[in-house]
C-alpha atoms as a PDB file:
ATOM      1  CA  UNK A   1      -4.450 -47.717-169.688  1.00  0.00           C
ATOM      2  CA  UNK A   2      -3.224 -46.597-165.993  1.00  0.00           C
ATOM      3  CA  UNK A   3      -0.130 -45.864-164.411  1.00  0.00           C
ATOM      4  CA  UNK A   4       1.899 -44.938-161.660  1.00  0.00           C
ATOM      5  CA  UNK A   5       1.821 -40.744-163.512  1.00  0.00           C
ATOM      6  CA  UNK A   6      -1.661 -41.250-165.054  1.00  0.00           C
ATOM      7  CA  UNK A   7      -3.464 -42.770-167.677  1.00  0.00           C
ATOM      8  CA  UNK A   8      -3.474 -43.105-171.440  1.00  0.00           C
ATOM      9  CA  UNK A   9      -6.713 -41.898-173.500  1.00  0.00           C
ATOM     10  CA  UNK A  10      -7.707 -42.827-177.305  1.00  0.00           C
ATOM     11  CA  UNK A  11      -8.612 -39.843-178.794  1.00  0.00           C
ATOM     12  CA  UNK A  12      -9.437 -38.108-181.943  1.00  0.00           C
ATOM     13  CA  UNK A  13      -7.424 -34.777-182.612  1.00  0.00           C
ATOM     14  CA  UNK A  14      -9.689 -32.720-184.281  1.00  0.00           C
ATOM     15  CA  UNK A  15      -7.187 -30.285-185.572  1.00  0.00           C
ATOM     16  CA  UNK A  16      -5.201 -32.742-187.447  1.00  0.00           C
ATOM     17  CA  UNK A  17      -8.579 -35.642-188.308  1.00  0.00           C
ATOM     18  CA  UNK A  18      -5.788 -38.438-186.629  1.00  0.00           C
ATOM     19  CA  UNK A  19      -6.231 -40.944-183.792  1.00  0.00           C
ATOM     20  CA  UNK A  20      -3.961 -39.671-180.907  1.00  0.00           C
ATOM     21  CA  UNK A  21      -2.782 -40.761-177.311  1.00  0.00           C
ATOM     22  CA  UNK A  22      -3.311 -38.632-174.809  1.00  0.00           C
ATOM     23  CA  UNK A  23      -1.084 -39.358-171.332  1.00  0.00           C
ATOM     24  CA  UNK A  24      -2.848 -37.317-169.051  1.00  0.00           C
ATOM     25  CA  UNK A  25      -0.978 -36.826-165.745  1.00  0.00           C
ATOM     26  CA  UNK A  26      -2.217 -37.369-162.143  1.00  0.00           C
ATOM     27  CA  UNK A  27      -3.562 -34.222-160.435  1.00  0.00           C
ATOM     28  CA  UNK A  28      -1.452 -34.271-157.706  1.00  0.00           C
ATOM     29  CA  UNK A  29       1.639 -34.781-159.492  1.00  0.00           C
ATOM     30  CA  UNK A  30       1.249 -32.528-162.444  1.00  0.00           C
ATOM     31  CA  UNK A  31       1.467 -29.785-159.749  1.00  0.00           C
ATOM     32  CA  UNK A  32       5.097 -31.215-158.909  1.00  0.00           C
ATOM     33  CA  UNK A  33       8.043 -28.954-160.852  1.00  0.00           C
ATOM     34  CA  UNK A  34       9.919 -32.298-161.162  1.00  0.00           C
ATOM     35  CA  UNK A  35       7.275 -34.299-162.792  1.00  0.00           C
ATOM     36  CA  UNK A  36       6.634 -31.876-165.213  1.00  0.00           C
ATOM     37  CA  UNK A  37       9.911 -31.217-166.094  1.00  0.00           C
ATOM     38  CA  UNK A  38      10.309 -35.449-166.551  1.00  0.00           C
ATOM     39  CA  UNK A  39       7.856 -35.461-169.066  1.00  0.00           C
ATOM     40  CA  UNK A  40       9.330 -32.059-170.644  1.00  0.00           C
ATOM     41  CA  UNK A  41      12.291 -34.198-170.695  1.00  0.00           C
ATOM     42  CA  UNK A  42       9.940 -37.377-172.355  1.00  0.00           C
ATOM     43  CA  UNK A  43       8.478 -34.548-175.083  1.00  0.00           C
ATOM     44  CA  UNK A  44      12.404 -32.826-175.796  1.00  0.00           C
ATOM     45  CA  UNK A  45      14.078 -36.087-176.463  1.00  0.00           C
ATOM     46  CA  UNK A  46      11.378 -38.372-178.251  1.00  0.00           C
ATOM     47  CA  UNK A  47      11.077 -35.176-180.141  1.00  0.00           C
ATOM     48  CA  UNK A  48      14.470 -35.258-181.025  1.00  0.00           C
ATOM     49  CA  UNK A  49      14.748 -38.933-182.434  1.00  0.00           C
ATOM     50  CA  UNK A  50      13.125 -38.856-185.552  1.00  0.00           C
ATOM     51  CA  UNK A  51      12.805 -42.513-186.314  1.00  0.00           C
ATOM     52  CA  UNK A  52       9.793 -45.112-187.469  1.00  0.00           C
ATOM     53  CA  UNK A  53      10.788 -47.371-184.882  1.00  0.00           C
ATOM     54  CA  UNK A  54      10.490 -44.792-181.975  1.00  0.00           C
ATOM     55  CA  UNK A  55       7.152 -43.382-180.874  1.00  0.00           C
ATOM     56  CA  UNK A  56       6.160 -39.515-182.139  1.00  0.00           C
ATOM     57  CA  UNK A  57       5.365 -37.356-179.441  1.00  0.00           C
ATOM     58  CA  UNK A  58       3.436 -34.045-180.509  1.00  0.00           C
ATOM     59  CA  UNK A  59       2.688 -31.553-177.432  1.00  0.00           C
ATOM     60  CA  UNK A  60       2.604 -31.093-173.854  1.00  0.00           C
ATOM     61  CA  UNK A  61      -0.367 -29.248-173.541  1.00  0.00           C
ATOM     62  CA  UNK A  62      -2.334 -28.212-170.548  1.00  0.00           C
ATOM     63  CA  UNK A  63      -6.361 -27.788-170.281  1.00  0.00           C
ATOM     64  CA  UNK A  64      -8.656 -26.949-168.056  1.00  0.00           C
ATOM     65  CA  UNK A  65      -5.942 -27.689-165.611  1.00  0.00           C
ATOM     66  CA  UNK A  66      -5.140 -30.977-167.028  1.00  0.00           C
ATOM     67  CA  UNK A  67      -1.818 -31.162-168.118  1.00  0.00           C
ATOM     68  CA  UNK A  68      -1.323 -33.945-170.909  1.00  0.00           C
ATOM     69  CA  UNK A  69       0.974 -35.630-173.885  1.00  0.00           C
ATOM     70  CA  UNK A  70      -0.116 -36.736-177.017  1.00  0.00           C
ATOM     71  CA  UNK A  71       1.809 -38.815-179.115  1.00  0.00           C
ATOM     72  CA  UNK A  72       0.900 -41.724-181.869  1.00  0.00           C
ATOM     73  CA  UNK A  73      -1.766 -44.358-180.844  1.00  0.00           C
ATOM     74  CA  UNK A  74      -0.022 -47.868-181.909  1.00  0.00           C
ATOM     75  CA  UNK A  75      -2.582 -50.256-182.943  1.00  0.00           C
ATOM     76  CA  UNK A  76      -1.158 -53.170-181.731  1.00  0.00           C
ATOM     77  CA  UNK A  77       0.218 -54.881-178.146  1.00  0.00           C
ATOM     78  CA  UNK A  78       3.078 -54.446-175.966  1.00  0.00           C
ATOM     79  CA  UNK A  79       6.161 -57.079-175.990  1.00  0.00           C
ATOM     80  CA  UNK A  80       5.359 -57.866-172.748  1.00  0.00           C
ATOM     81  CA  UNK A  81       1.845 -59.297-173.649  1.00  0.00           C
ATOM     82  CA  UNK A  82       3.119 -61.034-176.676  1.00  0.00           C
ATOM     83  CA  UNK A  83       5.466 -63.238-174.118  1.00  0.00           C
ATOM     84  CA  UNK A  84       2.570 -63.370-171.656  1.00  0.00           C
ATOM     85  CA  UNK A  85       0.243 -65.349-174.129  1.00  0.00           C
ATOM     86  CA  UNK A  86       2.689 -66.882-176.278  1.00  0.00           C
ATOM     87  CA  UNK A  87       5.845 -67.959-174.158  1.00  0.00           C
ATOM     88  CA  UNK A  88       9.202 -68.331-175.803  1.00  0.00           C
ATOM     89  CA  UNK A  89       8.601 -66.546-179.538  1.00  0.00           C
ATOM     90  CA  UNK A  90       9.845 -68.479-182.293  1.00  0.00           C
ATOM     91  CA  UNK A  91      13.489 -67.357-183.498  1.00  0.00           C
ATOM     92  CA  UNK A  92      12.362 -65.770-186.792  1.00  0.00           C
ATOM     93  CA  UNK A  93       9.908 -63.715-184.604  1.00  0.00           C
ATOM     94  CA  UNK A  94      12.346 -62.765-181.966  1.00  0.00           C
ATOM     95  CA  UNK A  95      14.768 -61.623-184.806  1.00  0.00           C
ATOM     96  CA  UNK A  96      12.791 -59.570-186.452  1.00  0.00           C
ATOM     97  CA  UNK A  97      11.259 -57.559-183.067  1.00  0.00           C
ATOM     98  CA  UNK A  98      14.892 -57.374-181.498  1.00  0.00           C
ATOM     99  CA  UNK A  99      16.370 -55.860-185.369  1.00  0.00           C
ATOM    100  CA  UNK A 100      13.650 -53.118-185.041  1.00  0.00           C
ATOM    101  CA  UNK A 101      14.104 -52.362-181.570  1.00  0.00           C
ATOM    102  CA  UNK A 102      18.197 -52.547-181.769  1.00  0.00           C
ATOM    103  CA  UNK A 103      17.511 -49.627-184.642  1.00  0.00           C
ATOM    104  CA  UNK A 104      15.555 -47.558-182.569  1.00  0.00           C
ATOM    105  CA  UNK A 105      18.000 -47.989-179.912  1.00  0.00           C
ATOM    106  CA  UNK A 106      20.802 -46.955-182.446  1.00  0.00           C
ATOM    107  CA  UNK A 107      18.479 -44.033-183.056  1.00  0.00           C
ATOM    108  CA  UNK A 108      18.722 -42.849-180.000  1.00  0.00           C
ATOM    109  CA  UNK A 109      22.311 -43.184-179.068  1.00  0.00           C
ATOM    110  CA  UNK A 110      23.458 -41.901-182.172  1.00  0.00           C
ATOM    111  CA  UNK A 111      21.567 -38.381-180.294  1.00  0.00           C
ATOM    112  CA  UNK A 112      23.720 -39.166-176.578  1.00  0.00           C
ATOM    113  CA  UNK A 113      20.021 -40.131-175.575  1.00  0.00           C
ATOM    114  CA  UNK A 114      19.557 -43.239-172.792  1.00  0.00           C
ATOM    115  CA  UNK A 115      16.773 -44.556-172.884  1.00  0.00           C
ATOM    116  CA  UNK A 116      17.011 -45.994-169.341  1.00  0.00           C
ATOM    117  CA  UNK A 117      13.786 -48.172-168.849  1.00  0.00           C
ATOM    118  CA  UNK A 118      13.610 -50.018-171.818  1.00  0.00           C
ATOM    119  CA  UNK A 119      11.685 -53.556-171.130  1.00  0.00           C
ATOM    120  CA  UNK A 120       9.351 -55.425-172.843  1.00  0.00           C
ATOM    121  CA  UNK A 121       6.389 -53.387-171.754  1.00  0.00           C
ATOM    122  CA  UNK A 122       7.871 -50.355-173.541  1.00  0.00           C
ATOM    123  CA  UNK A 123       8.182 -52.370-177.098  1.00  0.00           C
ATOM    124  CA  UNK A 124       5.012 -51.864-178.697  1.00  0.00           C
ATOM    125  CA  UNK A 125       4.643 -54.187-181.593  1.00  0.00           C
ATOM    126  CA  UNK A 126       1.597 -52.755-184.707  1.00  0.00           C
ATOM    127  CA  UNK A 127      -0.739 -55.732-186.493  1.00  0.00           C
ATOM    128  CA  UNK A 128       1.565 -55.426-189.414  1.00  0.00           C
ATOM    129  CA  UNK A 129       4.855 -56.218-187.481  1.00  0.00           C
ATOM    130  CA  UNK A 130       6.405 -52.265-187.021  1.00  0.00           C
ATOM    131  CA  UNK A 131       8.095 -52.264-183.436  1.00  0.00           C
ATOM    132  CA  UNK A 132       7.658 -49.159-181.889  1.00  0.00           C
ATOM    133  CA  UNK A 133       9.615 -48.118-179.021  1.00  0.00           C
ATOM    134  CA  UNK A 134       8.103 -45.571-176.334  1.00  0.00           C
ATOM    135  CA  UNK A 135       8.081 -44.072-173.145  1.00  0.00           C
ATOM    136  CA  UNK A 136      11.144 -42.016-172.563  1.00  0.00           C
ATOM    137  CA  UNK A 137      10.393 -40.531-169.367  1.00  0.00           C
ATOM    138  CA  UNK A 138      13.823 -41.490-167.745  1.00  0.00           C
ATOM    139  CA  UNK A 139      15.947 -40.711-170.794  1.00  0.00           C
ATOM    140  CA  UNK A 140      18.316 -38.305-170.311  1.00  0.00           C
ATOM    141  CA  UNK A 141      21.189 -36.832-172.778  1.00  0.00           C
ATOM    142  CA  UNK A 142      24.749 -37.803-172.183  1.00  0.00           C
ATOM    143  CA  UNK A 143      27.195 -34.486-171.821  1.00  0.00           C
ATOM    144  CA  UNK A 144      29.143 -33.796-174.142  1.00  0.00           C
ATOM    145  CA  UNK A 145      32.673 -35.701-174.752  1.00  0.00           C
ATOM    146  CA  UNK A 146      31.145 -39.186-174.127  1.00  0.00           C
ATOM    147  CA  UNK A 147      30.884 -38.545-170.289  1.00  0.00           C
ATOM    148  CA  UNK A 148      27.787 -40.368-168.756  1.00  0.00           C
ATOM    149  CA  UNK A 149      25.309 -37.364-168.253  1.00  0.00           C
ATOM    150  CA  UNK A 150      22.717 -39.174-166.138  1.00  0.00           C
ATOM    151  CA  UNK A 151      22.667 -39.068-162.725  1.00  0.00           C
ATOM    152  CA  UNK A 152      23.633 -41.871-160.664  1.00  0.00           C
ATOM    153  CA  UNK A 153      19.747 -43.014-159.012  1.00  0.00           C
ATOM    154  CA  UNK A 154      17.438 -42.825-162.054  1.00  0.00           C
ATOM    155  CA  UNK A 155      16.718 -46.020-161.905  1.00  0.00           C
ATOM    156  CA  UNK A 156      14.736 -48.385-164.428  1.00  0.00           C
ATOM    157  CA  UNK A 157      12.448 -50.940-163.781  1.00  0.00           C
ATOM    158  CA  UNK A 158      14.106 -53.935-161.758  1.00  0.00           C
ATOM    159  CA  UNK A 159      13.764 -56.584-163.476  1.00  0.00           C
ATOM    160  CA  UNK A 160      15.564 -54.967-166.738  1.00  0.00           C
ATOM    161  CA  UNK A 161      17.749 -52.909-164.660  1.00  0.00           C
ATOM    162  CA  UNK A 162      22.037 -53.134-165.840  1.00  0.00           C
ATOM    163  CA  UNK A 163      24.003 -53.731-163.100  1.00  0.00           C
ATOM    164  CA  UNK A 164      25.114 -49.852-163.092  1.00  0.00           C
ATOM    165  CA  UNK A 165      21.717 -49.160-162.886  1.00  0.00           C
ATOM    166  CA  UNK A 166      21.278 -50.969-159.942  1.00  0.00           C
ATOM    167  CA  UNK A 167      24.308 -50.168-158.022  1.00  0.00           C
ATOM    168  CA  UNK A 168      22.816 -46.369-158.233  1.00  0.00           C
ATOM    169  CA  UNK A 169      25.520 -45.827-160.679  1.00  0.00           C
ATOM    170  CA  UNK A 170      25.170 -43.403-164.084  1.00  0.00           C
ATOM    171  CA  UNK A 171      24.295 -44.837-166.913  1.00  0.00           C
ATOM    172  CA  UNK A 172      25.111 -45.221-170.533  1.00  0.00           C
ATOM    173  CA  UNK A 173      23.772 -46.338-173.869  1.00  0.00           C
ATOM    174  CA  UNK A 174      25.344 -49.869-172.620  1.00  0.00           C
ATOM    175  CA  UNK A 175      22.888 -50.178-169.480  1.00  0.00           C
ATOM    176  CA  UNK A 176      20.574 -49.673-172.633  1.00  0.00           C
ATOM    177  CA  UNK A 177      22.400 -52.643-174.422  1.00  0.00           C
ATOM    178  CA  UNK A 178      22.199 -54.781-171.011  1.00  0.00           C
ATOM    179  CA  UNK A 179      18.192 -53.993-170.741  1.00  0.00           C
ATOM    180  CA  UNK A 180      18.004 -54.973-174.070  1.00  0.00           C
ATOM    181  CA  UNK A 181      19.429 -58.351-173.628  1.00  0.00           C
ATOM    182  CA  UNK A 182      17.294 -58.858-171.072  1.00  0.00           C
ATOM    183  CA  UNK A 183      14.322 -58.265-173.321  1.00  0.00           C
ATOM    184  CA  UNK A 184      15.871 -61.027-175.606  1.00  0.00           C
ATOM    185  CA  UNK A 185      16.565 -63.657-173.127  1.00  0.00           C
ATOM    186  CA  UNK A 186      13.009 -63.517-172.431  1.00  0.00           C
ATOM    187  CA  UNK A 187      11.668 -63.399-175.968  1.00  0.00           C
ATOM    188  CA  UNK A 188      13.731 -66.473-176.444  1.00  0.00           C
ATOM    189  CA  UNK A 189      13.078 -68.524-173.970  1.00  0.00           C
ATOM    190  CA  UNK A 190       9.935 -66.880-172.549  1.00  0.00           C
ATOM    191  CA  UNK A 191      11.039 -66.053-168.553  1.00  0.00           C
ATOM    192  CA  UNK A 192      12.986 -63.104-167.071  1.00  0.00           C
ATOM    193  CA  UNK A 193      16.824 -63.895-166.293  1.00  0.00           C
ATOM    194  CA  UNK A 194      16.298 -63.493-163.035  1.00  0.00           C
ATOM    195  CA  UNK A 195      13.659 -63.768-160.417  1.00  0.00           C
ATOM    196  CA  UNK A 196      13.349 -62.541-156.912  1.00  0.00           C
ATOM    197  CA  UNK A 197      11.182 -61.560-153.789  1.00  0.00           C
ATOM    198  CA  UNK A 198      12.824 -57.865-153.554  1.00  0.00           C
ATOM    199  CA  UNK A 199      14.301 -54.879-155.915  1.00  0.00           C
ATOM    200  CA  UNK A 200      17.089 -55.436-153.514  1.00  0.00           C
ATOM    201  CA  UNK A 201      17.618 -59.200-154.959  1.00  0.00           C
ATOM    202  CA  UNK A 202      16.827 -58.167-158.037  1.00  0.00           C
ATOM    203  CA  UNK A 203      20.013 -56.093-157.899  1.00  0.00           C
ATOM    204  CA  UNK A 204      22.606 -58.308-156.718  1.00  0.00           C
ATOM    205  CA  UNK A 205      21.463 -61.219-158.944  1.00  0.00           C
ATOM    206  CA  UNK A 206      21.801 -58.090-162.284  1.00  0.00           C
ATOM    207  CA  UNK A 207      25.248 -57.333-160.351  1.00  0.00           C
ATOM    208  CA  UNK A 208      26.853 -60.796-159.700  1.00  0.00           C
ATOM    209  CA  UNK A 209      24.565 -63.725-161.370  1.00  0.00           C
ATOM    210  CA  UNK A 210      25.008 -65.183-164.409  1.00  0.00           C
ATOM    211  CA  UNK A 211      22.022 -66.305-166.108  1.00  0.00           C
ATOM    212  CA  UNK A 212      21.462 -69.656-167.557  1.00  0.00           C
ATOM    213  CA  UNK A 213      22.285 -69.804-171.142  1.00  0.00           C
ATOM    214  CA  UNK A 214      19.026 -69.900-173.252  1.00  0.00           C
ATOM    215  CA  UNK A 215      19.987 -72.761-175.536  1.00  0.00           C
ATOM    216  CA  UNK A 216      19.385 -74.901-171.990  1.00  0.00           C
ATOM    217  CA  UNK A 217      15.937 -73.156-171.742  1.00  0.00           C
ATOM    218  CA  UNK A 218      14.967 -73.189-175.349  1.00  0.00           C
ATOM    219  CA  UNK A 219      17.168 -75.428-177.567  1.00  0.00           C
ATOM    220  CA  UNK A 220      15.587 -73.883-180.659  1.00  0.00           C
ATOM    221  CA  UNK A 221      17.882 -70.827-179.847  1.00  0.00           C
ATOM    222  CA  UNK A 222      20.546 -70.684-182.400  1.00  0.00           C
ATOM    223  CA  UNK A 223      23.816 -70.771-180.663  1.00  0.00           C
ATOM    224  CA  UNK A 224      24.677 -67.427-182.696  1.00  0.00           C
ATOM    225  CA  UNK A 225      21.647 -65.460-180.914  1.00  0.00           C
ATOM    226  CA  UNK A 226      22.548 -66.901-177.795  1.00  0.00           C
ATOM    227  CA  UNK A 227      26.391 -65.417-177.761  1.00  0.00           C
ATOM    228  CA  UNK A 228      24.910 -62.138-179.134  1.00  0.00           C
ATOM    229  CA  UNK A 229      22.177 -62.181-175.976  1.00  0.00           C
ATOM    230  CA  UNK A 230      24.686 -63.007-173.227  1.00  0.00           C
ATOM    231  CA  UNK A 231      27.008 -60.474-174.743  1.00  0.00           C
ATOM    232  CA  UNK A 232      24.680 -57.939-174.289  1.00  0.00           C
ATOM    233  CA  UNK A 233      23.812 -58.986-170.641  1.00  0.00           C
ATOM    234  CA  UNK A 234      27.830 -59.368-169.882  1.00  0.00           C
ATOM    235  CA  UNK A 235      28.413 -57.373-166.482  1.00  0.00           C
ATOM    236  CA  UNK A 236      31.017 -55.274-167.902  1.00  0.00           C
END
């Protein structure tokens, strides 16, 4: 797979006989202080979660000039391409991904770590059901007496983004809980919340917008899961 940082390899780790990752970062940014200290960040904090719903990182390594991370290969597909070839999930399946992914979640927060940029494309889901989220690269700790301790800017991805988030504002393991709703609205009823041309949109609609309730989408949706979803995506 590709990026915006760099690509992912398969690979065999011949230390350890395992199937690994391998994120090997771009050239030209691995030779950027700030990018490698983002995915020191990714390594300290995954690290730091030890959980079997959140991805294992093992190293930040460097070779040849190549500067890398390795981590777990997931057999399996992202959230995101579930919804893509499926639509809407069924309840039962929704359930079950959102009560592994609310754990890991848990996980983290119970460390002061937000995530930041959780979406469905960062849910990886293994052929025998295990939901595994990754890709920490915006998390950040919280300080210490339940101040926010991310800075105001690190934004997500748009389309997931809490309204905090998109203001500019810090975050907190609730603009996890918002992106999280987000992810459930569109397991349920298979479509994002909210749709628009620019980021800038994409903002105000996360900031002011209500979203339509995903019973009128998908009556299927037990009216239960639909108060805990729009609970999750309140505004405050």
């Amino acid at each position: 797979g590709s990026g915006g940082m760099g690509r992912v390899y398969k690979a065999e780790d011949m230390e350890l006989g395992t199937t690994v990752a391998l994120k090997m970062i771009r050239p030209e940014l691995a030779a950027d202080p700030a990018v490698i200290e983002r995915f020191k960040t990714e390594v300290r904090l995954a690290r730091a979660i030890s959980h079997d719903n959140v991805v294992r990182i093992h190293d930040l390594g460097e070779i040849g000039g190549v500067k890398y991370v390795s981590m777990d290969f997931i057999k399996g597909e992202d959230l995101k391409s579930l919804i893509r070839l499926s639509g809407a999930l069924s309840v039962d399946t929704a359930l079950k991904i959102a009560l592994q992914a609310g754990e890991a979640l848990r996980a983290a927060h119970r460390k002061n770590i937000v995530h930041q940029d959780l979406k469905p494309q960062n849910i990886m889901i293994e052929a025998d059901g295990r939901v595994i989220v990754t890709d920490f690269g915006l998390a950040a700790l919280r300080a210490s007496g339940g101040e926010p301790g991310v800075p105001a800017g690190a934004v997500g991805t748009p389309l997931y983004s809490s309204p905090e988030q998109a203001r500019g504002a810090p975050a907190d393991p609730r603009s996890d809980i918002y992106s999280f709703g987000v992810a459930l609205y569109e397991m349920l009823t298979g479509r994002e919340p909210f749709r628009a041309a620019t980021a800038a949109e994409l903002a105000r609609k996360h900031e002011s917008e209500h979203p339509t309730a995903p019973t009128r989408l998908n009556p299927a949706v037990p009216a239960a899961f639909e108060k805990i979803v729009l609970k999750c995506m309140a505004k405050k």
